[in-house]
Protein backbone atom coordinates (compact mmCIF):
# COMPACT_ATOMS: atom_id res chain seq x y z
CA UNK A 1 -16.08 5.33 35.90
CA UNK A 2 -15.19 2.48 37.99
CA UNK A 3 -13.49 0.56 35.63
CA UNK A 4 -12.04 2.16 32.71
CA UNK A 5 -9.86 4.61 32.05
CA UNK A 6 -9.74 6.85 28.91
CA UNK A 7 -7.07 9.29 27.34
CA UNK A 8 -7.11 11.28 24.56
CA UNK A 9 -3.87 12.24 22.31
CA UNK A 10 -3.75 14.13 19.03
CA UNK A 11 -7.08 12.68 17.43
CA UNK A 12 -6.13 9.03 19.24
CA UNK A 13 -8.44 8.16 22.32
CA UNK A 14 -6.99 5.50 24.54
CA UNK A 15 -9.33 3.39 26.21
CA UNK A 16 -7.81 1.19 29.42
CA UNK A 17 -10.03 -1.70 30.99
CA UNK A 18 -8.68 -1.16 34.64
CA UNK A 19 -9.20 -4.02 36.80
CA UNK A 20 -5.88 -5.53 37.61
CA UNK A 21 -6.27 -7.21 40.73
CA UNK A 22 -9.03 -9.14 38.50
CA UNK A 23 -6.79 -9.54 35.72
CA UNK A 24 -9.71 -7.02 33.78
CA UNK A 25 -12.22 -9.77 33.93
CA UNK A 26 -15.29 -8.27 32.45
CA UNK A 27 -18.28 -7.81 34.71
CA UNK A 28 -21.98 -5.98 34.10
CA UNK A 29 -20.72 -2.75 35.72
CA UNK A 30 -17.32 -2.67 33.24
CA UNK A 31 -19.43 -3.69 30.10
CA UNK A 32 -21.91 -1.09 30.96
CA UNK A 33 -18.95 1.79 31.27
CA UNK A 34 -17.50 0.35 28.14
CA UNK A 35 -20.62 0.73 26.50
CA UNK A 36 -20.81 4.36 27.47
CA UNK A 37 -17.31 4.90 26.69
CA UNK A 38 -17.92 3.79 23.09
CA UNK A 39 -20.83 6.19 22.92
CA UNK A 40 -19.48 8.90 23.86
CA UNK A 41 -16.50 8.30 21.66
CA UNK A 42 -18.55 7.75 18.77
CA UNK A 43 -19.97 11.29 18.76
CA UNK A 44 -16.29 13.37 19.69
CA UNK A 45 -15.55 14.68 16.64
CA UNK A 46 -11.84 15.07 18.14
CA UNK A 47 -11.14 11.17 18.25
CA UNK A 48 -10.41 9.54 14.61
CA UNK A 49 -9.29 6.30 16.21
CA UNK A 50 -9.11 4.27 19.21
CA UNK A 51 -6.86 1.98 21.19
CA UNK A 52 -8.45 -0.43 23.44
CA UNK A 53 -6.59 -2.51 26.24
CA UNK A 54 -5.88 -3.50 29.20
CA UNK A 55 -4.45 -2.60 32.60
CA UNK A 56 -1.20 -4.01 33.75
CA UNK A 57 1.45 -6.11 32.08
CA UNK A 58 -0.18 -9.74 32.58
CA UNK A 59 -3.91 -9.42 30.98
CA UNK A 60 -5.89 -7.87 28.49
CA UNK A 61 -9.19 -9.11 29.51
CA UNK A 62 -8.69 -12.43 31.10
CA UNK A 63 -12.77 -13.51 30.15
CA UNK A 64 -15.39 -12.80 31.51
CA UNK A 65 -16.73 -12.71 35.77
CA UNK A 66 -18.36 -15.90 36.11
CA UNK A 67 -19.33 -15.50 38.83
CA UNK A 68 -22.05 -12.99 38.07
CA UNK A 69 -23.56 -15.99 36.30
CA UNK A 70 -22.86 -18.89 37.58
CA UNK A 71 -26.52 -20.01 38.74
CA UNK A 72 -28.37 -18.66 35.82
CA UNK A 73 -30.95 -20.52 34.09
CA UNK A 74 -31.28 -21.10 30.46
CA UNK A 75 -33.97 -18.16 29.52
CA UNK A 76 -31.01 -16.02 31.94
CA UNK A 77 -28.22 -17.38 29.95
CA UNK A 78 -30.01 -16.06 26.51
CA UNK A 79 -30.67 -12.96 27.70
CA UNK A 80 -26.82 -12.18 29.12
CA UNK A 81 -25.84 -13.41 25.27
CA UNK A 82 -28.35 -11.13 23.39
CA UNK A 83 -27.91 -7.86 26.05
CA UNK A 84 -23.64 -8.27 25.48
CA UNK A 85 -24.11 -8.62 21.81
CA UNK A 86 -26.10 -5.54 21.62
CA UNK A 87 -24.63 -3.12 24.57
CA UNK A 88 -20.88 -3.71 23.34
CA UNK A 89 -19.30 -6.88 21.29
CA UNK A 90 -21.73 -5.77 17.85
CA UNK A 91 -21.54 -1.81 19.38
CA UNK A 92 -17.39 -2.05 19.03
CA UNK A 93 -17.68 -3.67 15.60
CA UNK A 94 -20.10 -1.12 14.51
CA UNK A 95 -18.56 2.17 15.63
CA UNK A 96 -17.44 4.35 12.68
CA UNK A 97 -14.08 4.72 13.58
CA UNK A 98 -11.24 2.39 13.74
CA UNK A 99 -10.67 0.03 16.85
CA UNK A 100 -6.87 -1.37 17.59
CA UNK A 101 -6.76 -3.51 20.52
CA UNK A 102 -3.64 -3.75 22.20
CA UNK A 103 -3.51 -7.35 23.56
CA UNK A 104 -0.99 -6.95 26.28
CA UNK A 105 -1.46 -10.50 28.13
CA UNK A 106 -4.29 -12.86 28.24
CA UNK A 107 -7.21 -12.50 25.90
CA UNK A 108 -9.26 -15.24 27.15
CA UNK A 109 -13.04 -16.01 26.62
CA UNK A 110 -15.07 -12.46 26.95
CA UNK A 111 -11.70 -10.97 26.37
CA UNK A 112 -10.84 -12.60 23.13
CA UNK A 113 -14.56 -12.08 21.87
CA UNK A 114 -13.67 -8.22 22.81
CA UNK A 115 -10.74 -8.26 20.66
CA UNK A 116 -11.94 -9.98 18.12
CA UNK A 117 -14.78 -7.25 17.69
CA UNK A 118 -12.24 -4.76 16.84
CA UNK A 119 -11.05 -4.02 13.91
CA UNK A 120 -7.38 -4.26 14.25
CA UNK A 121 -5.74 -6.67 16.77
CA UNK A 122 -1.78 -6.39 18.08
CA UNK A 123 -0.24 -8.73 20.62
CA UNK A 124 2.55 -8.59 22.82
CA UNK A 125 4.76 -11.68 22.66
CA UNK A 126 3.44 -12.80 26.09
CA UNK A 127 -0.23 -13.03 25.31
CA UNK A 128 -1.78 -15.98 25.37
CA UNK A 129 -5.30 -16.36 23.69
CA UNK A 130 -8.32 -18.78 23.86
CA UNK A 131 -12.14 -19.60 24.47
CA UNK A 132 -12.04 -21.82 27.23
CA UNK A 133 -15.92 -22.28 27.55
CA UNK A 134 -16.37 -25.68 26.80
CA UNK A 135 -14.37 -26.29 30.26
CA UNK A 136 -17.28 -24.55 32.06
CA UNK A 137 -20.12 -26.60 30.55
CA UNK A 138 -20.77 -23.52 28.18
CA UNK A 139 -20.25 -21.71 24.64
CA UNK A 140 -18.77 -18.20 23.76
CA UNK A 141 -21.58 -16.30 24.30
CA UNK A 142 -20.79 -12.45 22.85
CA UNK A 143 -19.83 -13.86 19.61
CA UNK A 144 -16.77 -15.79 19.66
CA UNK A 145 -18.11 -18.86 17.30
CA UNK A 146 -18.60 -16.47 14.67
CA UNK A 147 -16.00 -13.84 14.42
CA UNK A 148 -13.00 -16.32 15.15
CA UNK A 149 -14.40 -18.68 12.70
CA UNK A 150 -14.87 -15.33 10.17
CA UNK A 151 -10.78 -14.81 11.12
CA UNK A 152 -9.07 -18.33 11.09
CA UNK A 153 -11.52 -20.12 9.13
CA UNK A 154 -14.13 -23.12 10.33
CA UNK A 155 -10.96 -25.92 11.47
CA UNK A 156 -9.25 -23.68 13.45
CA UNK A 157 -12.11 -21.96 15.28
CA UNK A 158 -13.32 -25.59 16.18
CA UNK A 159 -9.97 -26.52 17.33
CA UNK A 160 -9.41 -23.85 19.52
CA UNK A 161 -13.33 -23.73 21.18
CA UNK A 162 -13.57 -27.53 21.61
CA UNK A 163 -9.76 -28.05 23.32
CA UNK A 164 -10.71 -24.70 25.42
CA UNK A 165 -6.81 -24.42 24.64
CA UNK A 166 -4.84 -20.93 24.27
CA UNK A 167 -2.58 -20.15 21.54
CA UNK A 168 0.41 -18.03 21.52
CA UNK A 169 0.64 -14.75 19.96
CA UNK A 170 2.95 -16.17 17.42
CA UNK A 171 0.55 -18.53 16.31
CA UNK A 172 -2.49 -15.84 16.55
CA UNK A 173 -0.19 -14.22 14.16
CA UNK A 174 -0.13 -17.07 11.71
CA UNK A 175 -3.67 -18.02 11.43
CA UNK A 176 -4.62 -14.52 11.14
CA UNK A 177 -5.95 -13.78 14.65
CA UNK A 178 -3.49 -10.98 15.41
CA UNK A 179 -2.24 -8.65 12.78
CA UNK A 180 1.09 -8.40 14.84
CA UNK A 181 3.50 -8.95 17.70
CA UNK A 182 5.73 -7.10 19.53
CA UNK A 183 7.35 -6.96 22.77
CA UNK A 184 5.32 -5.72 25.64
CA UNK A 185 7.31 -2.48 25.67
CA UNK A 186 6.72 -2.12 21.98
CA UNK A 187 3.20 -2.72 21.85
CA UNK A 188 1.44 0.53 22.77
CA UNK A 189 4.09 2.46 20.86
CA UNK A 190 3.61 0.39 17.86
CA UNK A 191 -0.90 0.48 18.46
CA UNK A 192 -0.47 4.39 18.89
CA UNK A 193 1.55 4.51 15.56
CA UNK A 194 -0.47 2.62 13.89
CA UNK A 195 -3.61 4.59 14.91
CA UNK A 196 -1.53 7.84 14.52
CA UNK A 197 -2.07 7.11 10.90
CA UNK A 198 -5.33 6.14 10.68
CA UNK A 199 -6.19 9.57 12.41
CA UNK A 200 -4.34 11.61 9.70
CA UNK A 201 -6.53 10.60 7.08
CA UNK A 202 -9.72 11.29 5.94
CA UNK A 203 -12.43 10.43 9.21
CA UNK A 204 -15.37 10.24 6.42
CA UNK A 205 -13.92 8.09 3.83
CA UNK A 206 -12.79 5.67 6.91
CA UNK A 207 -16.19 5.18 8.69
CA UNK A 208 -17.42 4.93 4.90
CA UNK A 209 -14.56 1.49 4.43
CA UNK A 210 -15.75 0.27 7.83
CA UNK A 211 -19.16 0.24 6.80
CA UNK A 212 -18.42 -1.77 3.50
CA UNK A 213 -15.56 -4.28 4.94
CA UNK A 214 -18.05 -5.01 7.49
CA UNK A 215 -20.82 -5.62 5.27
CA UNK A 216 -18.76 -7.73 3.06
CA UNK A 217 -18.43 -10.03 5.86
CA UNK A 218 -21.71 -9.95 7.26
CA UNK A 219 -24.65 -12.77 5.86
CA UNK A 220 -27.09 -10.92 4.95
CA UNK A 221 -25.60 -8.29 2.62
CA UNK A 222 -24.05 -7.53 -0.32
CA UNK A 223 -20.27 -6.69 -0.02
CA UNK A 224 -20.01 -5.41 -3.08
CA UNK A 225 -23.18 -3.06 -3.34
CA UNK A 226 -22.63 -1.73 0.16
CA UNK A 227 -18.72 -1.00 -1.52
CA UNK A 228 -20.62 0.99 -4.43
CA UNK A 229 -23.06 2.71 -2.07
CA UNK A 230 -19.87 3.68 0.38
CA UNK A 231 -17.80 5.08 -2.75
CA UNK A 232 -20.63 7.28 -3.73
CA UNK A 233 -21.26 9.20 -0.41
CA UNK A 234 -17.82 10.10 -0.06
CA UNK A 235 -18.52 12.07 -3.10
CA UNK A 236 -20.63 13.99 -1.11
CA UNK A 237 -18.08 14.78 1.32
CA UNK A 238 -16.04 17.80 2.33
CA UNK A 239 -12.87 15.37 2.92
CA UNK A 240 -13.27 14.55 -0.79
CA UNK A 241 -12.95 17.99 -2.26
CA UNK A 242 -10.05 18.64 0.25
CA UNK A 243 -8.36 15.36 -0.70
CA UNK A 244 -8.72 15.92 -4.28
CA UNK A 245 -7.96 19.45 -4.75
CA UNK A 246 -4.83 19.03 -1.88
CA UNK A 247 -3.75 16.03 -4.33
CA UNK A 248 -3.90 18.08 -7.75
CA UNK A 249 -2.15 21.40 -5.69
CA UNK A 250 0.50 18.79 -4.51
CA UNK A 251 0.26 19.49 -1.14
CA UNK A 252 -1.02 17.52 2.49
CA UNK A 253 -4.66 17.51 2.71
CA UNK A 254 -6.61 18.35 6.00
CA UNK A 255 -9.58 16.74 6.55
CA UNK A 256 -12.43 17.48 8.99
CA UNK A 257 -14.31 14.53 8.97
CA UNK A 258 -17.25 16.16 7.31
């Protein structure tokens, strides 16, 4: 891979966009690896959770390359939308094991709408966040009206989107965009903490909460019945019987994920 960079410690997969000199601007050839990457991380058995930033000390993912774009037409602009929806912003929402992103600078356009599709979002004290697409002539395309309006609520989102303004992290951190800041040098720490946890419990009953949080806040589903449905197949689970019967024998359970 050209573009990203990928590390794996105790159950905790570390996954770098590594573009500095483009301040980890997202192209087609670093969605596509990031796409992979997610696959392939999906199906390791090893990796409970995942840490996603970027390279460097000054950006996350500073948006998106425009200019891969720039002279599209309109049937061209639908199609980028709909083919970055489905080959990573939905894929990182979806994937059955818990996403942190470690916002270490700017999180702007493409970049925000990356962190914003993971599950978990910490912020050094020197990021800066924003959709600035309205200063182009153009929306956030891979899902940025809908997941920051989802996280800070309909007067926010419209602030932020039609002033194509950024936001500090301490501000993120008050409307809800960032579950936390720290300093730069505390952020990874703190992000592989936090996923350190995550990957000492159960892998099953997680991607099982994944599936129903998300469904709670998707349209077209039932929150609550997806919750039900979730609780019963963890019945089914070897993680269950371990948890229990490591619970009732008072001692630490180890799961397997199956």
């Amino acid at each position: 891979m050209n573009n990203i960079l990928l590390e794996h410690t105790d159950h905790v997969a570390v996954v770098t966009v590594n573009r500095p000199s483009q301040l980890n601007a997202l192209n087609s050839e670093t969605i596509a690896e990031l796409s992979k990457v997610l696959d392939e991380l999906a199906g390791n058995d090893d990796v409970r959770a995942i840490v996603l930033t970027g390279s460097g000390e000054k950006a996350f993912v500073a948006g998106a390359d425009i200019k891969e774009f720039a002279d599209f037409s309109q049937e061209e602009g639908r199609r980028l939308s709909a083919e970055g929806h489905k080959m990573l912003f939905n894929k990182l929402e979806k994937m059955p094991k818990p996403v942190i992103a470690a916002i270490n600078g700017y999180a702007l356009g493409g970049g925000l709408e990356l962190a914003m599709s993971a599950h978990i979002r910490l912020a050094s004290d020197n990021a800066m966040l924003g959709l600035p697409e309205v200063s182009l002539g153009v929306i956030p395309g891979y899902g940025g009206t809908q997941r920051l309006t989802r996280l800070v609520g309909m007067g926010k989102a419209l602030e932020m989107i039609c002033t194509a303004g950024m936001t500090s992290a301490a501000d993120a951190k008050s409307w809800g965009l960032v579950n936390n800041v720290t300093t730069q040098e505390e952020l990874m720490p703190a992000a592989m903490k936090m996923a350190g946890k995550m990957a000492k419990q159960s892998p099953s009953a997680i991607t099982q909460a994944l599936i129903a949080v998300r469904a709670g806040m998707a349209h077209d589903q039932d929150g609550f019945t997806a919750e039900i449905n979730a609780f019963g197949e963890c019945f089914g689970t070897e993680d269950f019987k371990e948890g229990t019967t490591a619970f009732l024998n008072k001692r630490k359970p180890s799961f397997t994920g199956k």
